[in-house]
PDB file of N, CA and C in Angstrom:
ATOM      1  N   UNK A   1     -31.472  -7.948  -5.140  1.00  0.00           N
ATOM      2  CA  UNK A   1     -30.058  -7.653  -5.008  1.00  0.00           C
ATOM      3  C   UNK A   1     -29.602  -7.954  -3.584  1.00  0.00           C
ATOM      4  N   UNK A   2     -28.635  -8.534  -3.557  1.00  0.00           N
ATOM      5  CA  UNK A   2     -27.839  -8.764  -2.283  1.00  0.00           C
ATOM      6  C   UNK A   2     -27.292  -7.460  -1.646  1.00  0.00           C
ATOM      7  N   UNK A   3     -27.144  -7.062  -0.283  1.00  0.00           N
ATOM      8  CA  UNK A   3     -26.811  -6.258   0.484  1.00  0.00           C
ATOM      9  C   UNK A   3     -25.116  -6.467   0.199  1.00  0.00           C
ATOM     10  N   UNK A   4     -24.102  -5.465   0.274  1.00  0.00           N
ATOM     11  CA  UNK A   4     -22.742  -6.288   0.760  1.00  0.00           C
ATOM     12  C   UNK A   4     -22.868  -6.378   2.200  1.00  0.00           C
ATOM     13  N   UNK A   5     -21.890  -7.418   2.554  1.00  0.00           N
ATOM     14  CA  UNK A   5     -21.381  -7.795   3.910  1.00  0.00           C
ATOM     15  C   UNK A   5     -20.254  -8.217   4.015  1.00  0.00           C
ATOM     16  N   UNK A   6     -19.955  -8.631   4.767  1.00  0.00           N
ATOM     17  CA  UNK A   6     -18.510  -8.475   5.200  1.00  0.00           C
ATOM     18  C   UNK A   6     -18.149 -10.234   5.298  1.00  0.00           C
ATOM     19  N   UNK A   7     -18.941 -10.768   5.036  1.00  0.00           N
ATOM     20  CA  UNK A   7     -18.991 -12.478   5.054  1.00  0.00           C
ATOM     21  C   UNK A   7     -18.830 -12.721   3.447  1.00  0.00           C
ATOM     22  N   UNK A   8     -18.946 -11.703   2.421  1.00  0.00           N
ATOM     23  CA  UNK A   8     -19.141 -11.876   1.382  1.00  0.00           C
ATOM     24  C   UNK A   8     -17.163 -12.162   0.651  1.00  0.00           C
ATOM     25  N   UNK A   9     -17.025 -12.743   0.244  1.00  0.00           N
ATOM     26  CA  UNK A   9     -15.500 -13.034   0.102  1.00  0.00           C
ATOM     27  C   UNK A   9     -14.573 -11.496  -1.032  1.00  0.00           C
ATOM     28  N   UNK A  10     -15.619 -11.206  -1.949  1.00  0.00           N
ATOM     29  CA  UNK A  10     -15.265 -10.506  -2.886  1.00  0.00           C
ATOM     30  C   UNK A  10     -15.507  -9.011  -2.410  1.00  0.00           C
ATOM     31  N   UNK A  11     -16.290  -8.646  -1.252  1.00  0.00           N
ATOM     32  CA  UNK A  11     -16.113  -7.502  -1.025  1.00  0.00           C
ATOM     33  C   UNK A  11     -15.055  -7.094   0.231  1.00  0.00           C
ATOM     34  N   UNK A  12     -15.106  -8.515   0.837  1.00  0.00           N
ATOM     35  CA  UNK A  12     -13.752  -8.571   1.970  1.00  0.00           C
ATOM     36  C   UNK A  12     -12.908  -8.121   1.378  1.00  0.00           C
ATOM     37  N   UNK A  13     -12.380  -8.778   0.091  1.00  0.00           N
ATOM     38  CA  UNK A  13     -11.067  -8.691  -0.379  1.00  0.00           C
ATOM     39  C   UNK A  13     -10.830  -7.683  -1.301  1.00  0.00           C
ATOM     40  N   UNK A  14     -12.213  -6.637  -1.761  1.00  0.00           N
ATOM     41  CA  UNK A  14     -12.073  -6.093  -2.158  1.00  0.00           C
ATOM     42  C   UNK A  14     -11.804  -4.377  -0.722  1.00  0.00           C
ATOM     43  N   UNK A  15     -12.231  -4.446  -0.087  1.00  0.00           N
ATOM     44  CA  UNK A  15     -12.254  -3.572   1.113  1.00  0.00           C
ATOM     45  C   UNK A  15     -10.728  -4.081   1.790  1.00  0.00           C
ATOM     46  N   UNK A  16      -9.993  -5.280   1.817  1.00  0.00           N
ATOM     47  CA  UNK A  16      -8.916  -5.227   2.362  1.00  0.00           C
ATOM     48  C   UNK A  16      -7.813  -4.849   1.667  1.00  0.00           C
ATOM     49  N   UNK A  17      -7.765  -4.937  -0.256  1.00  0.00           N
ATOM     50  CA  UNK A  17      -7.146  -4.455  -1.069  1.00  0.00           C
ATOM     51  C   UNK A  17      -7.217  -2.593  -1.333  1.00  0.00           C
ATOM     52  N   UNK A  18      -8.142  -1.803  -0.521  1.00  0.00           N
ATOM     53  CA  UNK A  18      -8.344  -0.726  -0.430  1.00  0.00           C
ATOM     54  C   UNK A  18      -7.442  -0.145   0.447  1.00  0.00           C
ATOM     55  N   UNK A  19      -8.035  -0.883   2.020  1.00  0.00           N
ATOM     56  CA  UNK A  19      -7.256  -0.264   2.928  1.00  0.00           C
ATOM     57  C   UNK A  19      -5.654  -0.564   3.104  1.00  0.00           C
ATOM     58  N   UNK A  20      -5.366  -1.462   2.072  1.00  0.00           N
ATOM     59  CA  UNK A  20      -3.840  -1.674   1.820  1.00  0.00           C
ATOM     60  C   UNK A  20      -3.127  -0.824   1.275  1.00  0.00           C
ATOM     61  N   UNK A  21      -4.077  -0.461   0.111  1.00  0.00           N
ATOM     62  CA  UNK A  21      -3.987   0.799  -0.834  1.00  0.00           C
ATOM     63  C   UNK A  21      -3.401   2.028  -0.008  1.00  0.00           C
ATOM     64  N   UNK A  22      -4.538   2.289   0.993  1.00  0.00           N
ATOM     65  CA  UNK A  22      -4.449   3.588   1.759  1.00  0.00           C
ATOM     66  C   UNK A  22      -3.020   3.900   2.613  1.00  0.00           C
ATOM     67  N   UNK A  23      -2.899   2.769   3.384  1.00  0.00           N
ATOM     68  CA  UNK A  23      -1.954   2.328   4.325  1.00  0.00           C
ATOM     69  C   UNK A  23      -0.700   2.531   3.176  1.00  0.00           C
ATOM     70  N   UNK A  24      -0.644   2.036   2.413  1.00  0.00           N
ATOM     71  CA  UNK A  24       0.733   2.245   1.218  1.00  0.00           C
ATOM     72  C   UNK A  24       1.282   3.780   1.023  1.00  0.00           C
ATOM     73  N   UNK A  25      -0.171   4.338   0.525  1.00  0.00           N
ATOM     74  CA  UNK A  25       0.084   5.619  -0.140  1.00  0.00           C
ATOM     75  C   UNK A  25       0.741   6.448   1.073  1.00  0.00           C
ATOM     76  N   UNK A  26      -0.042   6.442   2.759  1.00  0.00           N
ATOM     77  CA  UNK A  26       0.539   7.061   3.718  1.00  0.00           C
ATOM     78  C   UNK A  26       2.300   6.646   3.938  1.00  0.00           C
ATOM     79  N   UNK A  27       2.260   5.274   4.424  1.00  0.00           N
ATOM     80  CA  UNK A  27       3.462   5.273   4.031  1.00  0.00           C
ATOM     81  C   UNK A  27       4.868   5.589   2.999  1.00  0.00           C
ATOM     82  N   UNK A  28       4.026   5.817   1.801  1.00  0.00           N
ATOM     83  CA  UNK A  28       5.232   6.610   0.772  1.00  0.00           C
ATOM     84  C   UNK A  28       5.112   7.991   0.957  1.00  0.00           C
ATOM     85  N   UNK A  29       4.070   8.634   1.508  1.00  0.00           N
ATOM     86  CA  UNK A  29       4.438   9.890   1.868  1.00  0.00           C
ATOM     87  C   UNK A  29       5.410  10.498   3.183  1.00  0.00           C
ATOM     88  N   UNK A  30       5.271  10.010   3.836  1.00  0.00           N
ATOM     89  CA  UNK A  30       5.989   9.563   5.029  1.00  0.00           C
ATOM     90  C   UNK A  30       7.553   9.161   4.969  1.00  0.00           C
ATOM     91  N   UNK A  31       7.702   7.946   4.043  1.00  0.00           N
ATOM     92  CA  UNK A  31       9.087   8.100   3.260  1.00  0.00           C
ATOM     93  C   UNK A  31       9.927   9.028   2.243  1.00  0.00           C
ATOM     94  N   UNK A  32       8.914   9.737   1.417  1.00  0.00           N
ATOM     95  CA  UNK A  32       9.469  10.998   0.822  1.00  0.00           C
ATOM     96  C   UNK A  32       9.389  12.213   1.650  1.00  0.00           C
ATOM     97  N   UNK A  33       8.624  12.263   2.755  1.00  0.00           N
ATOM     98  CA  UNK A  33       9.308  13.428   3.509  1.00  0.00           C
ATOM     99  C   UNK A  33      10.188  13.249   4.460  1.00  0.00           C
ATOM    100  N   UNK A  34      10.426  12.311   4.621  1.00  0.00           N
ATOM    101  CA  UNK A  34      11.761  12.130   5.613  1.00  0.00           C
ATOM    102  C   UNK A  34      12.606  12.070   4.452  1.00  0.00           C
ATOM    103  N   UNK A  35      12.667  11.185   3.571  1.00  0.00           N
ATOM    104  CA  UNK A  35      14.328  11.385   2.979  1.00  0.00           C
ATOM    105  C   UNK A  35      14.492  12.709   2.044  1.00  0.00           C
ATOM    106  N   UNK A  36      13.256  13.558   1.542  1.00  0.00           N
ATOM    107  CA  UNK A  36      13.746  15.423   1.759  1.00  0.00           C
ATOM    108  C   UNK A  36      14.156  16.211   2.631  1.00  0.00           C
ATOM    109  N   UNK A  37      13.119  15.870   3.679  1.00  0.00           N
ATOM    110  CA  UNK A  37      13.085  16.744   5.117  1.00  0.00           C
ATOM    111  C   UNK A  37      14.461  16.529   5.985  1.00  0.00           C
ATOM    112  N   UNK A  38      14.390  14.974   6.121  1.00  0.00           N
ATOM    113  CA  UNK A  38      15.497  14.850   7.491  1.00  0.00           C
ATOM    114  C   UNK A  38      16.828  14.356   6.590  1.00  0.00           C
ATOM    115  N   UNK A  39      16.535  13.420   5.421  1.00  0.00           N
ATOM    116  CA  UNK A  39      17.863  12.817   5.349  1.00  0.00           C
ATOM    117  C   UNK A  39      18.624  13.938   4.055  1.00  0.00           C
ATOM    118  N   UNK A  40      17.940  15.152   3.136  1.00  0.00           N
ATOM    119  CA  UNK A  40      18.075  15.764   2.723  1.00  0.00           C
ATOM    120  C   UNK A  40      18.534  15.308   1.356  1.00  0.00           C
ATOM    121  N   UNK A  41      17.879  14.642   0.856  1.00  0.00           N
ATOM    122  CA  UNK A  41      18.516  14.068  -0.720  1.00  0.00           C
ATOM    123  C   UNK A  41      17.059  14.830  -1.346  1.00  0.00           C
ATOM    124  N   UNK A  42      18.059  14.492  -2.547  1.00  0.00           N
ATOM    125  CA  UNK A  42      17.422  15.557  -3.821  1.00  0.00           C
ATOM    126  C   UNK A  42      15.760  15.001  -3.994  1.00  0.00           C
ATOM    127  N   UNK A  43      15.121  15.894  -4.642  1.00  0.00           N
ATOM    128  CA  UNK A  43      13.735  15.267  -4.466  1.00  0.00           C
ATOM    129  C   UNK A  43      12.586  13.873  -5.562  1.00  0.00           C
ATOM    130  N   UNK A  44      13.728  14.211  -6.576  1.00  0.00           N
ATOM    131  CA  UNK A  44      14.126  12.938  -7.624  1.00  0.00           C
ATOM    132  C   UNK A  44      14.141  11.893  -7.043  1.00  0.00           C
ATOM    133  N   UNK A  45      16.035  11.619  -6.478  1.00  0.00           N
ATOM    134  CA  UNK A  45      15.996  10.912  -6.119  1.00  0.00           C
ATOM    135  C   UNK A  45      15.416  10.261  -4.692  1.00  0.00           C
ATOM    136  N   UNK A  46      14.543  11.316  -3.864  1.00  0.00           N
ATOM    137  CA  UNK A  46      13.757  10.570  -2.737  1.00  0.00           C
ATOM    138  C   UNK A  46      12.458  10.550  -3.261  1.00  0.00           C
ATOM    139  N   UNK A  47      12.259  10.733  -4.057  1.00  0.00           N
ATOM    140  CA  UNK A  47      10.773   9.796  -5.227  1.00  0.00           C
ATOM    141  C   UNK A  47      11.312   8.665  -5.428  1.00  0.00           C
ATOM    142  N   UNK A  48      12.474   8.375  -5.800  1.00  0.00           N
ATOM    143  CA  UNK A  48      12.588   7.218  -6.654  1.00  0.00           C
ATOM    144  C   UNK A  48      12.781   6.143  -5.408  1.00  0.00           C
ATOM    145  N   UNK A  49      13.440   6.507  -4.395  1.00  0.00           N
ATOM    146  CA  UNK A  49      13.467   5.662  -3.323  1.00  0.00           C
ATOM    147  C   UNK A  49      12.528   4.895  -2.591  1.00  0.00           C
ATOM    148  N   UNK A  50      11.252   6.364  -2.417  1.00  0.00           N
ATOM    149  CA  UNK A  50      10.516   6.034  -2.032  1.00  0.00           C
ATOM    150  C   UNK A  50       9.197   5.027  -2.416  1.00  0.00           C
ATOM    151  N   UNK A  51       9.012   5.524  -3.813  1.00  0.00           N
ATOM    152  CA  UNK A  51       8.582   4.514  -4.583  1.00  0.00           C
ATOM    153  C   UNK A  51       8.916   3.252  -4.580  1.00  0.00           C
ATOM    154  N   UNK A  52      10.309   2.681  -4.737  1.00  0.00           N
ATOM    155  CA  UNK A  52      10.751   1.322  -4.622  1.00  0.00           C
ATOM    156  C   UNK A  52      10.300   0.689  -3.514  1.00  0.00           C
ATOM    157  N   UNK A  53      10.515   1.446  -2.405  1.00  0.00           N
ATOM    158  CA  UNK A  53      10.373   0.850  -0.634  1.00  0.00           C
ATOM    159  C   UNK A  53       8.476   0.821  -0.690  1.00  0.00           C
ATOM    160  N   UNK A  54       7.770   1.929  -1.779  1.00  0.00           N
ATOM    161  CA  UNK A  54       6.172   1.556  -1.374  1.00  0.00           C
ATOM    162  C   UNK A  54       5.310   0.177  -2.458  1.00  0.00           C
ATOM    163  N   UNK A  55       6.386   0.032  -3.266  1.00  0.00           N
ATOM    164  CA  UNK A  55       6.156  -0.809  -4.200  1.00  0.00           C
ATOM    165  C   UNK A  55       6.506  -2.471  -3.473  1.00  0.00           C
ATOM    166  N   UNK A  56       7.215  -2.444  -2.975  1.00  0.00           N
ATOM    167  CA  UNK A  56       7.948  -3.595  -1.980  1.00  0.00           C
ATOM    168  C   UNK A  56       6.782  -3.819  -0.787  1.00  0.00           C
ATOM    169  N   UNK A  57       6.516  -2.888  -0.282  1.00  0.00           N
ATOM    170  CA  UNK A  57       5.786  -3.052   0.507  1.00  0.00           C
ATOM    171  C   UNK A  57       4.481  -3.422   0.551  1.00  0.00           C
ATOM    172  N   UNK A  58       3.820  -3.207  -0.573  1.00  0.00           N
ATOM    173  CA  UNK A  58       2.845  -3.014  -0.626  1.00  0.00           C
ATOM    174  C   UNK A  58       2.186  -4.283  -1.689  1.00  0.00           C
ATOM    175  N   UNK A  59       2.936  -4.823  -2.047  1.00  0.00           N
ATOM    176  CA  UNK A  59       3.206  -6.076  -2.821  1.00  0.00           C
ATOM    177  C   UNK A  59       3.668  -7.280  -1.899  1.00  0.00           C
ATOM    178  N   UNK A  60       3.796  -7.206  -0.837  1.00  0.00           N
ATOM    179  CA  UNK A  60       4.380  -8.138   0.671  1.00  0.00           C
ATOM    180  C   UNK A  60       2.900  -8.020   1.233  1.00  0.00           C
ATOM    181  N   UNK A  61       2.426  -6.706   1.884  1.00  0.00           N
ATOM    182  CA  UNK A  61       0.940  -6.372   2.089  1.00  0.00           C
ATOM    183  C   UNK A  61      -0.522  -7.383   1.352  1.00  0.00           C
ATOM    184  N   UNK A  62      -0.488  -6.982   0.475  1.00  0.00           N
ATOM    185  CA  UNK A  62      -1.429  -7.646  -0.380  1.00  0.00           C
ATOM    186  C   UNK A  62      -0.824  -8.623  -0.738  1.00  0.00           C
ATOM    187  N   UNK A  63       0.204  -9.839  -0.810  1.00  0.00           N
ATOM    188  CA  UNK A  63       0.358 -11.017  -1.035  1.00  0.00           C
ATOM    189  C   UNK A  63      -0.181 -11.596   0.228  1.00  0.00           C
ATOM    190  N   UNK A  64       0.080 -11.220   1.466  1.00  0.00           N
ATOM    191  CA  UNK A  64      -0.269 -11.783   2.810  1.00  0.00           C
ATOM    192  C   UNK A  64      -1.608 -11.771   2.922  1.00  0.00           C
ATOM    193  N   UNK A  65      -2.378 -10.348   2.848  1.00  0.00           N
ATOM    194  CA  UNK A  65      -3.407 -10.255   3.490  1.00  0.00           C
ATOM    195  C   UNK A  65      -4.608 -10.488   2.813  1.00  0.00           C
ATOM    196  N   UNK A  66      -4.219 -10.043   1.165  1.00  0.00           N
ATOM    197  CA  UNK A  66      -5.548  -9.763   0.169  1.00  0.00           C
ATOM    198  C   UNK A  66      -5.934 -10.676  -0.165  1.00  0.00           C
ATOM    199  N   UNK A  67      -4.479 -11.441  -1.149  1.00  0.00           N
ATOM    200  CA  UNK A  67      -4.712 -12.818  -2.026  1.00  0.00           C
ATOM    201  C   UNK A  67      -3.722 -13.477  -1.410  1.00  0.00           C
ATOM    202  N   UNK A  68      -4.696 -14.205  -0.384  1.00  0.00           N
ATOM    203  CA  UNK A  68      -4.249 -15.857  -0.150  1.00  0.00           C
ATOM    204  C   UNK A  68      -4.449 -16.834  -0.583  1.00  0.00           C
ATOM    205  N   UNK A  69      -5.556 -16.591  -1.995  1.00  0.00           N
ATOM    206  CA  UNK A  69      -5.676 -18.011  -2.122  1.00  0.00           C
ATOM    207  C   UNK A  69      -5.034 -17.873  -3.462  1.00  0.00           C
ATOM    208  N   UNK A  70      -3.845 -16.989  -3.717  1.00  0.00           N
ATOM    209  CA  UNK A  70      -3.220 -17.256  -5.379  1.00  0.00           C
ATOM    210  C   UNK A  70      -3.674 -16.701  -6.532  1.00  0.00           C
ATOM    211  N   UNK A  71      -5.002 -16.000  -6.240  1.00  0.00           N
ATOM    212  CA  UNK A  71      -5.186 -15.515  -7.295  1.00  0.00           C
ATOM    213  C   UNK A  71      -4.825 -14.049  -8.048  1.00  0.00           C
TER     214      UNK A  71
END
């Protein structure tokens, strides 16, 4: 059995599709407590906001970084 490494293409991209993951989820939390906390909208609708803006993002994220080669 092969060791993973980091030269290995499928665990790169599988470890950079993770920490994209991570980086996302912080950021939508981060956006639903500011638009409860500071901007004070209902908590519905700062789910639904926030969701859109982590879905956008995070789909820009992993088009750039994960899958470059299209797949």
């Amino acid at each position: 059995m092969s060791k993973f490494k980091l030269t290995n293409p499928l665990f790169r991209q599988l470890f950079l599709f993770l920490s994209v993951g991570v980086l996302c989820y912080f950021i939508s939390l981060i956006l639903l407590m500011f638009c409860v906390e500071i901007a004070s909208i209902e908590v519905n609708l700062a789910n639904l906001i926030s969701s859109v803006i982590y879905i956008f993002i995070c789909y820009l994220l992993n088009a750039k970084f994960v899958f470059k080669e299209g797949r």
